[in-house]
PDB file of N, CA and C in Angstrom:
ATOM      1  N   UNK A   1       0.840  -1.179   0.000  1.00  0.00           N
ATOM      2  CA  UNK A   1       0.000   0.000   0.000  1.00  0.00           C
ATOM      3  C   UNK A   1       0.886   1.243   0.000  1.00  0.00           C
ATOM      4  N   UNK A   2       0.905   2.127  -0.987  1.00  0.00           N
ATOM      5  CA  UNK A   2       1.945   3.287  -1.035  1.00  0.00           C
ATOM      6  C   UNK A   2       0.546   4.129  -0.246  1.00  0.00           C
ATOM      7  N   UNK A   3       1.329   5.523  -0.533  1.00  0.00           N
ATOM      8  CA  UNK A   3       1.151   6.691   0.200  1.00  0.00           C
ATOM      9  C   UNK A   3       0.727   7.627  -1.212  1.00  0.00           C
ATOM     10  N   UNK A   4      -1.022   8.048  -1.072  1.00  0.00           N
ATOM     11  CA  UNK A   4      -1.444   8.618  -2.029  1.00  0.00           C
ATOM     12  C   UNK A   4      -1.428  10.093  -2.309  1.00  0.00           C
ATOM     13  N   UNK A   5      -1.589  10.694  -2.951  1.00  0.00           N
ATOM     14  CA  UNK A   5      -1.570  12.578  -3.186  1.00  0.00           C
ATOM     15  C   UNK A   5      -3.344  12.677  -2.544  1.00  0.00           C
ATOM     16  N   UNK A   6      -2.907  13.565  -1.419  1.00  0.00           N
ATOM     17  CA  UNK A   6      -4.347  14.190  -0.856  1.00  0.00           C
ATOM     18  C   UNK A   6      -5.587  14.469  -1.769  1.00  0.00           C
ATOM     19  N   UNK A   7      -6.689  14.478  -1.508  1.00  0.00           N
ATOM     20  CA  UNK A   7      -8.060  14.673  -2.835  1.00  0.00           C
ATOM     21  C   UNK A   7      -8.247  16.307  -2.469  1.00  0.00           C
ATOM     22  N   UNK A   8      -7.651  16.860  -1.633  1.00  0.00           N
ATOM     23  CA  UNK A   8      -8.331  18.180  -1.051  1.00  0.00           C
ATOM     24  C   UNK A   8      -7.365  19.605  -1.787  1.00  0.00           C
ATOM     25  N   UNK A   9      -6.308  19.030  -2.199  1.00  0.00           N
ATOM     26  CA  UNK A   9      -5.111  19.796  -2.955  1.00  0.00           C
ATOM     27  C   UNK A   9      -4.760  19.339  -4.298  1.00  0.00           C
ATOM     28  N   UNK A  10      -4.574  19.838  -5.069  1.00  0.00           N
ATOM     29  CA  UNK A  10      -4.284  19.082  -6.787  1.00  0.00           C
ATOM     30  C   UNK A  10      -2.846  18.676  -6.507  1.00  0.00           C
ATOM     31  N   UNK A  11      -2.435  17.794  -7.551  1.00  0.00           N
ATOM     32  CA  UNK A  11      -1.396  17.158  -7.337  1.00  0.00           C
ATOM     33  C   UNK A  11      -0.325  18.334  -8.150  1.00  0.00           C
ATOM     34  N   UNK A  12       0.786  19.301  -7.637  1.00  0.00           N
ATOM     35  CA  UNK A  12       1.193  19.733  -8.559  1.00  0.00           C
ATOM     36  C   UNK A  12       2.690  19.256  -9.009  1.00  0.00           C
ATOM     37  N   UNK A  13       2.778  18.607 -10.205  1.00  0.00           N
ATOM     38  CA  UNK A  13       3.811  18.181 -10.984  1.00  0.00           C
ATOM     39  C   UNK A  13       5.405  18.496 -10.525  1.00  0.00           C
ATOM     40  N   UNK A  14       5.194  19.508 -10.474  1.00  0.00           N
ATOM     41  CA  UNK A  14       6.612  20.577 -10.214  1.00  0.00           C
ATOM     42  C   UNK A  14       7.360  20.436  -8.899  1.00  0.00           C
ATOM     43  N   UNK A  15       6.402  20.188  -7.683  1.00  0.00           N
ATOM     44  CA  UNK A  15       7.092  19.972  -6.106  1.00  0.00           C
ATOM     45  C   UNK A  15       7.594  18.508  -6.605  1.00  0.00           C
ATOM     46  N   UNK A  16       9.180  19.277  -5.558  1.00  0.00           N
ATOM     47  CA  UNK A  16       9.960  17.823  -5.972  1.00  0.00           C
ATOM     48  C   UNK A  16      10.059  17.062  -4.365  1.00  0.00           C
ATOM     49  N   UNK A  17       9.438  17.549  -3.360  1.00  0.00           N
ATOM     50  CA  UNK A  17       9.572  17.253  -2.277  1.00  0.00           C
ATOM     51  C   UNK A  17       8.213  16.838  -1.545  1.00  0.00           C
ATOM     52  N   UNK A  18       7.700  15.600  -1.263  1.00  0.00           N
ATOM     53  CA  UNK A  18       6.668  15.811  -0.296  1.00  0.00           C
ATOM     54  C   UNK A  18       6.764  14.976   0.754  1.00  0.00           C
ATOM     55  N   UNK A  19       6.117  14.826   1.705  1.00  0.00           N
ATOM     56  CA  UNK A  19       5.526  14.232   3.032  1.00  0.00           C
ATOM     57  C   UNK A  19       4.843  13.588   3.224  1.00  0.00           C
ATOM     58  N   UNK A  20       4.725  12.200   4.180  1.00  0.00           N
ATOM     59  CA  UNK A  20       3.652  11.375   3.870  1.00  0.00           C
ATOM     60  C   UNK A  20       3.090  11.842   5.379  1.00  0.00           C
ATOM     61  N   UNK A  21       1.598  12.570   5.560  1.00  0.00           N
ATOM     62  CA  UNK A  21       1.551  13.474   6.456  1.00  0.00           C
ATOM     63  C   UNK A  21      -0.636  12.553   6.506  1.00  0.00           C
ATOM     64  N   UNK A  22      -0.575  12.213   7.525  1.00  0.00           N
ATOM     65  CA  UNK A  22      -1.799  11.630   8.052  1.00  0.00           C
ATOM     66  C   UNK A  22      -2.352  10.798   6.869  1.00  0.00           C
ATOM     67  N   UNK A  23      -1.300  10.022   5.981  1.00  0.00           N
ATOM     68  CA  UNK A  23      -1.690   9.111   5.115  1.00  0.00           C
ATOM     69  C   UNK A  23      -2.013   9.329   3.765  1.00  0.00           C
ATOM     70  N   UNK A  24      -1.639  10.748   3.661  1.00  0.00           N
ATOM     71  CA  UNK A  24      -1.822  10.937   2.252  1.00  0.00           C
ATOM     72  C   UNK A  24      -0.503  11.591   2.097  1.00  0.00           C
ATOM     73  N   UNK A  25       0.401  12.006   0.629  1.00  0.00           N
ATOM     74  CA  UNK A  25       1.495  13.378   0.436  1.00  0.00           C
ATOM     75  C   UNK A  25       1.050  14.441   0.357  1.00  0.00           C
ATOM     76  N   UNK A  26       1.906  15.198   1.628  1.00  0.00           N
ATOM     77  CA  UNK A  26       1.585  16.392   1.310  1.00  0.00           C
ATOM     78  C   UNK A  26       2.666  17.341   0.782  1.00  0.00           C
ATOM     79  N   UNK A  27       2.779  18.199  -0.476  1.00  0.00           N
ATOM     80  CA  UNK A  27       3.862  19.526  -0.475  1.00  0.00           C
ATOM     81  C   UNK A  27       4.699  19.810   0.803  1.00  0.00           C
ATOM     82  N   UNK A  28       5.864  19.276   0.672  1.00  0.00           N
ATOM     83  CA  UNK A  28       6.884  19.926   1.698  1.00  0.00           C
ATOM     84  C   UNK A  28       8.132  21.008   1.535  1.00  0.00           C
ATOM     85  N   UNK A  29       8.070  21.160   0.209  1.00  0.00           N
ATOM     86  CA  UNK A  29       8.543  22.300  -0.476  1.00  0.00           C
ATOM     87  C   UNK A  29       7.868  22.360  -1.830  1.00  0.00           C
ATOM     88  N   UNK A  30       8.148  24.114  -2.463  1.00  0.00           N
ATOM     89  CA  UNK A  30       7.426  23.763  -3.895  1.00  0.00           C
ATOM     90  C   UNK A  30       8.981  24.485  -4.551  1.00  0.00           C
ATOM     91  N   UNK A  31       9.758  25.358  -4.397  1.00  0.00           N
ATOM     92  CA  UNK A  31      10.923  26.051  -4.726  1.00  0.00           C
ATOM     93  C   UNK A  31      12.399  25.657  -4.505  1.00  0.00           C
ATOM     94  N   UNK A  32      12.247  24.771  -3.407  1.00  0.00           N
ATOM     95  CA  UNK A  32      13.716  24.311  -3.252  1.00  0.00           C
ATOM     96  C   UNK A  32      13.916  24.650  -1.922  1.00  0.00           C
ATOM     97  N   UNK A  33      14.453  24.036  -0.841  1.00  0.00           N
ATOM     98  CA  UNK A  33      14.970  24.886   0.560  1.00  0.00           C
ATOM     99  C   UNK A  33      16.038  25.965   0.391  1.00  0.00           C
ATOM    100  N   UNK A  34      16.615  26.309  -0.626  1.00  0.00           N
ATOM    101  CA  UNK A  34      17.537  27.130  -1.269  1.00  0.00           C
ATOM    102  C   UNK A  34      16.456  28.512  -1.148  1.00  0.00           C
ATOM    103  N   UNK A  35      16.060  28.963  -2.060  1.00  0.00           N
ATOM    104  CA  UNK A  35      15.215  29.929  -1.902  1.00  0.00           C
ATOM    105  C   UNK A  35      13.873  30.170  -1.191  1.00  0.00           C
ATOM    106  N   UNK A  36      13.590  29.362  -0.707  1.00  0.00           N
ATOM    107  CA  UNK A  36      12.355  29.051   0.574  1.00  0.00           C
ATOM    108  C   UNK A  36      13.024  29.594   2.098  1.00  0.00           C
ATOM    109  N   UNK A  37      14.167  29.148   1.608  1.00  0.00           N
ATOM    110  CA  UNK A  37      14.863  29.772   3.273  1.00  0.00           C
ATOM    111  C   UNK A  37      15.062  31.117   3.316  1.00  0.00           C
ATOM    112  N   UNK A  38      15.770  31.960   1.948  1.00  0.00           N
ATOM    113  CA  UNK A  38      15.538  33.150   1.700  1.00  0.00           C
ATOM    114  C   UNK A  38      14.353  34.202   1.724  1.00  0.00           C
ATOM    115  N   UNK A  39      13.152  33.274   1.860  1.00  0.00           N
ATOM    116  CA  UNK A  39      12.163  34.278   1.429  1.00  0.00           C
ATOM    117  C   UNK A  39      11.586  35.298   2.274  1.00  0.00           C
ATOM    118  N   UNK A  40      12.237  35.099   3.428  1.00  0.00           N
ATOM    119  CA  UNK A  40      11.969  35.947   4.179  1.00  0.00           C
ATOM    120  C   UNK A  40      12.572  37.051   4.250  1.00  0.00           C
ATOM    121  N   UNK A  41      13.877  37.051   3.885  1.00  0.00           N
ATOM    122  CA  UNK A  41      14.429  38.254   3.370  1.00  0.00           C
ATOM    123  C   UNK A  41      14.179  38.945   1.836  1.00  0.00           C
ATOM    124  N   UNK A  42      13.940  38.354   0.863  1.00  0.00           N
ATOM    125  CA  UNK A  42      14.151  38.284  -0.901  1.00  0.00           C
ATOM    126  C   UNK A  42      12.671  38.731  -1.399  1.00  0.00           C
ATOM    127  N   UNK A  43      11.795  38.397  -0.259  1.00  0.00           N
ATOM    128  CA  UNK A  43      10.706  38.465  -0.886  1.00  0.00           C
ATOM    129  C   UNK A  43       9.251  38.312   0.281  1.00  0.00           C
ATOM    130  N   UNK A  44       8.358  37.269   0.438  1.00  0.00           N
ATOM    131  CA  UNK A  44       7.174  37.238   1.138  1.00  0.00           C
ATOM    132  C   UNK A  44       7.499  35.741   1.577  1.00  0.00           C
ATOM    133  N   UNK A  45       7.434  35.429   3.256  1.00  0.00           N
ATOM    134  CA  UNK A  45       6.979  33.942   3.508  1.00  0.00           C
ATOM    135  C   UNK A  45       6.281  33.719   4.456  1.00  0.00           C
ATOM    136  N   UNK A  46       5.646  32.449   4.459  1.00  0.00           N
ATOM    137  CA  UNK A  46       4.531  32.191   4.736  1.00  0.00           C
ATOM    138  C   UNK A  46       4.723  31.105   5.626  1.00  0.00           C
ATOM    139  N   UNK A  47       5.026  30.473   6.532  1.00  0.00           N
ATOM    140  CA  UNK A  47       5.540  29.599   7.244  1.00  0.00           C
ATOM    141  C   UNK A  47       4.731  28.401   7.809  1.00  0.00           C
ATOM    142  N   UNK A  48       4.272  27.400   7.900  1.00  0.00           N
ATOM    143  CA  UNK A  48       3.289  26.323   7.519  1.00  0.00           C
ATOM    144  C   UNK A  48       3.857  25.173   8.635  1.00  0.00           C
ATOM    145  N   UNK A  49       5.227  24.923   8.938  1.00  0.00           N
ATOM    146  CA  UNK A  49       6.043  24.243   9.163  1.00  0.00           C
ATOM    147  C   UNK A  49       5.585  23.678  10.864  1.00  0.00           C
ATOM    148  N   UNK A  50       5.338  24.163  11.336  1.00  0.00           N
ATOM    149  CA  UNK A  50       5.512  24.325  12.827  1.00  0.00           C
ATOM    150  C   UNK A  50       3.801  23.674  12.716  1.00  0.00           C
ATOM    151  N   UNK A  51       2.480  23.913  12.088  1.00  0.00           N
ATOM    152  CA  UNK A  51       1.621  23.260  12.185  1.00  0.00           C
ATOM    153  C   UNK A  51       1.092  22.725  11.102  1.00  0.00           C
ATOM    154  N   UNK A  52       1.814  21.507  10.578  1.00  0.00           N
ATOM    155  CA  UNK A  52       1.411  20.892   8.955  1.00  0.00           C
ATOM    156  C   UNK A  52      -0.128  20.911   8.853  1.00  0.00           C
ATOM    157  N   UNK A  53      -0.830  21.266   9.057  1.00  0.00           N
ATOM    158  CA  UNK A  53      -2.471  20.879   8.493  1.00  0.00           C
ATOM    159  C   UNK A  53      -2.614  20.557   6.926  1.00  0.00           C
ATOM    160  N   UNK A  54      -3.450  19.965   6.719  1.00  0.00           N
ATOM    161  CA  UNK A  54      -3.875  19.454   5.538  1.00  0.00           C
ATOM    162  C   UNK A  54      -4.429  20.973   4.380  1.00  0.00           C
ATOM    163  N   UNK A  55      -4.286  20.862   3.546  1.00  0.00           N
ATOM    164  CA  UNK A  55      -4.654  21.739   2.337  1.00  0.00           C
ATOM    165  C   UNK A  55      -5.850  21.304   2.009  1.00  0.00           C
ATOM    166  N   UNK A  56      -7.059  22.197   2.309  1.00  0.00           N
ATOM    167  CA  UNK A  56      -8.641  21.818   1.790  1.00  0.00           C
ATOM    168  C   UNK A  56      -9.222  22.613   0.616  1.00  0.00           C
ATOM    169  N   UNK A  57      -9.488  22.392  -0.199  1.00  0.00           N
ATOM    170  CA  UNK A  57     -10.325  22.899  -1.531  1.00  0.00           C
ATOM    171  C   UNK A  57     -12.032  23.114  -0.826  1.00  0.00           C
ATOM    172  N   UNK A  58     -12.370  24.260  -0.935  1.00  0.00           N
ATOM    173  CA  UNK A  58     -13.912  23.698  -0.689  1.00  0.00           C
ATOM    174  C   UNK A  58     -14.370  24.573  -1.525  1.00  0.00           C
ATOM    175  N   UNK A  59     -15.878  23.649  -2.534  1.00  0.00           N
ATOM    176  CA  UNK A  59     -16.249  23.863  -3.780  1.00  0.00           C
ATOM    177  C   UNK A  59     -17.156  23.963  -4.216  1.00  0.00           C
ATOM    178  N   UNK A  60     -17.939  24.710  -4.052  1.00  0.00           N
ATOM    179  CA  UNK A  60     -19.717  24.503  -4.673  1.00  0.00           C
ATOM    180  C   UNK A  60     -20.625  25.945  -4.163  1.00  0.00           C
ATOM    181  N   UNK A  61     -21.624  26.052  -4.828  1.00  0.00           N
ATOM    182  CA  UNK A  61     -22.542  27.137  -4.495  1.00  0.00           C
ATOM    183  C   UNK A  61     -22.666  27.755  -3.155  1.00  0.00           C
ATOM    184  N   UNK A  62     -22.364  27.504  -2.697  1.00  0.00           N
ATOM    185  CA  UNK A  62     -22.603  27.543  -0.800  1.00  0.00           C
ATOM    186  C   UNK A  62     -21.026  27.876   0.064  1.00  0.00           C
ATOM    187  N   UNK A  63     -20.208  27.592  -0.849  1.00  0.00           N
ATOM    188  CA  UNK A  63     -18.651  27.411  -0.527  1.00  0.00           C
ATOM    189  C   UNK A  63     -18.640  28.695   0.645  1.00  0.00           C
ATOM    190  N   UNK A  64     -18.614  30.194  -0.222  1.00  0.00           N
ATOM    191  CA  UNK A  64     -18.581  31.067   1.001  1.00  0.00           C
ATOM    192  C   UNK A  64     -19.460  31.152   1.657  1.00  0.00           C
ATOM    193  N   UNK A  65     -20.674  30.712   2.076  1.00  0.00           N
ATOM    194  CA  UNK A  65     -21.538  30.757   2.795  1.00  0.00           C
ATOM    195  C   UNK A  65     -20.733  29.858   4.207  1.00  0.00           C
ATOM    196  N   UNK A  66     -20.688  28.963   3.269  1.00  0.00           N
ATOM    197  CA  UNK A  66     -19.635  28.339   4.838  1.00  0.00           C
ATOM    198  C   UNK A  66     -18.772  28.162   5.324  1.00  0.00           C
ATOM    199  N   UNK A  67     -17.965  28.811   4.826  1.00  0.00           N
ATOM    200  CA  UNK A  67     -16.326  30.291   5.279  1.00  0.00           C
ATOM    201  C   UNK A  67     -17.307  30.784   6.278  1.00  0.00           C
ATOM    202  N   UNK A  68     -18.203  32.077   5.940  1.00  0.00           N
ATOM    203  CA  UNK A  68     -18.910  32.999   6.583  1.00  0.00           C
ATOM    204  C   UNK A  68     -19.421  32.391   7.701  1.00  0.00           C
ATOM    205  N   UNK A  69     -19.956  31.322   7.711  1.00  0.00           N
ATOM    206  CA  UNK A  69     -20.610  30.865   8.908  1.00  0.00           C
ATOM    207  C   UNK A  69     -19.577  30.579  10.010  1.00  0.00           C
ATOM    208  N   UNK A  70     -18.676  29.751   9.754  1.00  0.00           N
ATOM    209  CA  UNK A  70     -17.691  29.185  10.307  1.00  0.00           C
ATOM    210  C   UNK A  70     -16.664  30.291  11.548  1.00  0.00           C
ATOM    211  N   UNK A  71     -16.446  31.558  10.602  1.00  0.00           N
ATOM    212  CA  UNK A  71     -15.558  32.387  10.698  1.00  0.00           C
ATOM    213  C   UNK A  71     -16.127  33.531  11.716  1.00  0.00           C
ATOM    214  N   UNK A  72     -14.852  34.336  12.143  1.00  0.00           N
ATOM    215  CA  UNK A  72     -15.360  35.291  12.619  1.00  0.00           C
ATOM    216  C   UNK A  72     -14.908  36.425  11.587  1.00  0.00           C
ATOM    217  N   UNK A  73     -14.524  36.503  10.483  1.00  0.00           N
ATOM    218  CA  UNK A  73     -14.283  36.860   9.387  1.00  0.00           C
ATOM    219  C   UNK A  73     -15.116  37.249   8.892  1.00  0.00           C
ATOM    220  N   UNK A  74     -15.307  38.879   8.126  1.00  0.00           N
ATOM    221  CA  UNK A  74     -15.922  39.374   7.102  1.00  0.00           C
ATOM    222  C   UNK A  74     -15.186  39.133   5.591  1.00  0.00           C
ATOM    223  N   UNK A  75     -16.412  38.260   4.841  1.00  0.00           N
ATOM    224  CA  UNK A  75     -16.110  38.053   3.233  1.00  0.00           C
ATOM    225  C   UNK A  75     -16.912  38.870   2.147  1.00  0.00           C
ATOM    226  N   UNK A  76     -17.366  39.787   3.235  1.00  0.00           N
ATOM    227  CA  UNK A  76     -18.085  41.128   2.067  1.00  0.00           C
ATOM    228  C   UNK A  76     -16.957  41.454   1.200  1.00  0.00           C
ATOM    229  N   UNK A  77     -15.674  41.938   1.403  1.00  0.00           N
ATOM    230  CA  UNK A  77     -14.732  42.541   0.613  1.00  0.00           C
ATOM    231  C   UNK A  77     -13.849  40.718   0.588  1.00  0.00           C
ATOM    232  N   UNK A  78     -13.940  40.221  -0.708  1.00  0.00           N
ATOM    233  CA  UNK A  78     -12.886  38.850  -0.734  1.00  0.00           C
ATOM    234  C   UNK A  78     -12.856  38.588  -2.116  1.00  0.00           C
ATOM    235  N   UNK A  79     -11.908  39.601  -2.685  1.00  0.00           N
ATOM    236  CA  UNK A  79     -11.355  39.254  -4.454  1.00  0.00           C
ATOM    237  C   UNK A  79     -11.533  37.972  -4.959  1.00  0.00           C
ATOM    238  N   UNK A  80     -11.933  37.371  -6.309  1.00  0.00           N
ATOM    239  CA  UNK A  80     -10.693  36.322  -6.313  1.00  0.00           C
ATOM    240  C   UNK A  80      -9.484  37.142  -6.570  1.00  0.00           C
ATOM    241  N   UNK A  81      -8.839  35.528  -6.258  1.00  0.00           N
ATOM    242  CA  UNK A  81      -7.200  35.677  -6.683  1.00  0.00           C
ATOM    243  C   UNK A  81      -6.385  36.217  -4.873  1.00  0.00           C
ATOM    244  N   UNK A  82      -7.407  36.523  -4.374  1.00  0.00           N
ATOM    245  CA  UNK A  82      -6.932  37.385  -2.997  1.00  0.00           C
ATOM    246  C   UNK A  82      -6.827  36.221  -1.583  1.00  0.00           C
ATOM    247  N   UNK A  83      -5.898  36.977  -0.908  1.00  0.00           N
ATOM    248  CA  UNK A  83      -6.433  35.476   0.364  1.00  0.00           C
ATOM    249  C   UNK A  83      -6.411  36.578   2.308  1.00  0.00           C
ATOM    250  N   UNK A  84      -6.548  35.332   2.674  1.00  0.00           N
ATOM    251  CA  UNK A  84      -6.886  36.519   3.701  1.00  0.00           C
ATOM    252  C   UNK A  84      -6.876  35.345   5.251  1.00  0.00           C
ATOM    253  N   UNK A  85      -6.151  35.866   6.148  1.00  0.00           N
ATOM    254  CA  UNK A  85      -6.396  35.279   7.315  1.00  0.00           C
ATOM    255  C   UNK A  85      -7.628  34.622   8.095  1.00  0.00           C
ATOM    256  N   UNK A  86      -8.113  33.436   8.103  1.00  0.00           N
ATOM    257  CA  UNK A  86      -9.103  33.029   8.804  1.00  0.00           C
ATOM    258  C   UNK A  86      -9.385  32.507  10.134  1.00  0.00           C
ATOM    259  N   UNK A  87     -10.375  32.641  10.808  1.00  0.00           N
ATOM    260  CA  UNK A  87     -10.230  32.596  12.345  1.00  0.00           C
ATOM    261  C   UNK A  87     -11.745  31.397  12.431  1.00  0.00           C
ATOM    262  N   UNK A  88     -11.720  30.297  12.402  1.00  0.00           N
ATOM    263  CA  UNK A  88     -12.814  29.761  12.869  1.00  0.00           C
ATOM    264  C   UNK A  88     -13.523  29.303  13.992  1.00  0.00           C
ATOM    265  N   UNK A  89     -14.493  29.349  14.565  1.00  0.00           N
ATOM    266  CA  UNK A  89     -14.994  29.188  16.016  1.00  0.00           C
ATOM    267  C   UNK A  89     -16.186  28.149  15.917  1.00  0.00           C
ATOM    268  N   UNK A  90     -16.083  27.550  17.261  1.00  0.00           N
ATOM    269  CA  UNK A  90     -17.181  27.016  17.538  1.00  0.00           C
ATOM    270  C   UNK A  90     -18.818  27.511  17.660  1.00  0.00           C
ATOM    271  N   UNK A  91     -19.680  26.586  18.137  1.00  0.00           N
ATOM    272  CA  UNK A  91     -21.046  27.402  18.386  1.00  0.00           C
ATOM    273  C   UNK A  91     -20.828  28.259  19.426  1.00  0.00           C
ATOM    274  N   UNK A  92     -20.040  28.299  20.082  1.00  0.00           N
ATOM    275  CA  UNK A  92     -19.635  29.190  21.489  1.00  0.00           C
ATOM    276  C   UNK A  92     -18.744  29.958  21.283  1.00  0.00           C
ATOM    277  N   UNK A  93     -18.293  30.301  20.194  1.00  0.00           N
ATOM    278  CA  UNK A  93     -17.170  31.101  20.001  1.00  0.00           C
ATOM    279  C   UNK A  93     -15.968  30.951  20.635  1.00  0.00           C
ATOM    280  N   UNK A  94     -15.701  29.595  20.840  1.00  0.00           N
ATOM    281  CA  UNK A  94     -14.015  29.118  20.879  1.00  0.00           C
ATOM    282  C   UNK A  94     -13.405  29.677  19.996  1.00  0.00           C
ATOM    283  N   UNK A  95     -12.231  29.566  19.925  1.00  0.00           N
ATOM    284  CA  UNK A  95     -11.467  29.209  18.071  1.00  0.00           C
ATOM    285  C   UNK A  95     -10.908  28.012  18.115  1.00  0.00           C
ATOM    286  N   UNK A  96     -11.064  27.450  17.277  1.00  0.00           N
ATOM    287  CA  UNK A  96     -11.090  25.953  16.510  1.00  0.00           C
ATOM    288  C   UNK A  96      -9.657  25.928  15.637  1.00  0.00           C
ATOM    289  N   UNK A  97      -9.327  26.425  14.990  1.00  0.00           N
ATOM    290  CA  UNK A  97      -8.680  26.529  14.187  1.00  0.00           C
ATOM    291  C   UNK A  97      -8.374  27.976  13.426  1.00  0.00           C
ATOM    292  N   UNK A  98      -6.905  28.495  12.913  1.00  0.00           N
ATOM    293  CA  UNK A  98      -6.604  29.340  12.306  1.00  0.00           C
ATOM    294  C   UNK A  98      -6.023  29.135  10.905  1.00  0.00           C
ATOM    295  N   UNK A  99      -6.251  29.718   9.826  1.00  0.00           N
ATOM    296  CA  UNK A  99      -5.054  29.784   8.996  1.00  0.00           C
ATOM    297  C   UNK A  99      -5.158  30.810   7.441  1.00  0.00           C
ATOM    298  N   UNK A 100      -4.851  30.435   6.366  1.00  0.00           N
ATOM    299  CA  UNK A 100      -5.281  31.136   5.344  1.00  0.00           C
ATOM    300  C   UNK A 100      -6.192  30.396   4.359  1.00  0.00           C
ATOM    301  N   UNK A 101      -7.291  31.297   3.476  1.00  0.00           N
ATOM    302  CA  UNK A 101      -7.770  30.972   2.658  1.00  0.00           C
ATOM    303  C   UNK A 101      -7.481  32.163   1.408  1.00  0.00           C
ATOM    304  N   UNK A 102      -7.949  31.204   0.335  1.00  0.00           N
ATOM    305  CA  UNK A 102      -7.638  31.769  -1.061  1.00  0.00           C
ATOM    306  C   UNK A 102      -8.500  31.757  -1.954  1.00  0.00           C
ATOM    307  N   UNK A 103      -9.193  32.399  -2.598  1.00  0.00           N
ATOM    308  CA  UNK A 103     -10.415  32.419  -3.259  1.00  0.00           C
ATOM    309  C   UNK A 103      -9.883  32.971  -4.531  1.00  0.00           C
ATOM    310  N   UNK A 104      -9.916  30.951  -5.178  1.00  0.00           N
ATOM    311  CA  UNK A 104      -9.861  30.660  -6.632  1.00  0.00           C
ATOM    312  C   UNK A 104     -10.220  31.018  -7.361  1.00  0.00           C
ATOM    313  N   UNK A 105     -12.069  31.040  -7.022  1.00  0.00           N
ATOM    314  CA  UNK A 105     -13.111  31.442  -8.044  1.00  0.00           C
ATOM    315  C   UNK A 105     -14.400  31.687  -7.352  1.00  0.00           C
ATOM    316  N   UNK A 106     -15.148  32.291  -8.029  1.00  0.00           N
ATOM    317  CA  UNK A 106     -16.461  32.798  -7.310  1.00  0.00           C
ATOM    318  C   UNK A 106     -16.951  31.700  -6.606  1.00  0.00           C
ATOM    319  N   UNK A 107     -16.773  30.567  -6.228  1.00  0.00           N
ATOM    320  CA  UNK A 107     -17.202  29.591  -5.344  1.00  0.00           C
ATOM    321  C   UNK A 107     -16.408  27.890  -4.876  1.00  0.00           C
ATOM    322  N   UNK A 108     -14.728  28.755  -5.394  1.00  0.00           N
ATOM    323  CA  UNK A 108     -13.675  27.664  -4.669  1.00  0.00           C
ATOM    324  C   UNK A 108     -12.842  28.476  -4.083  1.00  0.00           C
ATOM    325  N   UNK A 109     -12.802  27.790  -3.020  1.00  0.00           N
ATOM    326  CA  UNK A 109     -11.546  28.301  -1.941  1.00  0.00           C
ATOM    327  C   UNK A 109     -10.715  27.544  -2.062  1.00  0.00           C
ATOM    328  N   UNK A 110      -9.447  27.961  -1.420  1.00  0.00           N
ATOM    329  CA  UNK A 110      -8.296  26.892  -0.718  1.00  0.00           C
ATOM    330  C   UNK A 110      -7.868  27.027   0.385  1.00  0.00           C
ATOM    331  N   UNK A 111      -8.233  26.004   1.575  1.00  0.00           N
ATOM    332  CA  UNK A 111      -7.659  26.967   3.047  1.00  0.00           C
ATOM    333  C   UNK A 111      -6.327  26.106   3.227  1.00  0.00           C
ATOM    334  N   UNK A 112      -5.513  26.642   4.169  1.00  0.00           N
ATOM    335  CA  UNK A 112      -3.925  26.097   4.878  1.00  0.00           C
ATOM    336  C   UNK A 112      -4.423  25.997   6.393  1.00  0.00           C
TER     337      UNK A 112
END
């Protein structure tokens, strides 16, 4: 039994590095540790490392409806192409979970 590419992230060709991370691969670099280590100086980084979570696609008519619900986040102003810090809570307003989402298209996201 190998170790399959996650259904929640596309498989992209180009990462030469991945992880076999709660039974599926996940992206563990996409650039090289060469310039990934730089990017914090060279350019923008984004750091993932310290809490691997899974990469989720979520897809259909309702998609931001249930961002919005979830979140304590306003998606009145949410481009595509744009991404934006997310904060999700319980029915009690715990927080559950943090991270980023990315809005593909008028009704796909991608959260980290």
């Amino acid at each position: 039994m190998g170790i399959t590419h996650t259904p929640y992230a596309p498989f992209d060709p180009s990462v030469g590095l991945y992880m076999a991370g709660w039974g599926v691969a996940v992206p563990w670099e996409y650039a090289g540790w060469r310039p990934e280590s730089m990017a914090a100086k060279t350019g923008c980084y984004l750091h993932a490392g310290l809490n691997p979570t899974l990469t989720y696609v979520i897809k259909g008519p309702d998609a931001l409806r249930l961002l919005s619900d979830l979140s304590v986040n306003s998606f009145a102003k949410f481009d595509i192409g744009a991404a934006k810090h997310v904060i999700m809570v319980s029915e009690e307003g715990f927080v559950q979970i943090h991270g980023m989402a990315l809005r593909l298209s008028d009704d796909e996201f991608a959260t980290y």
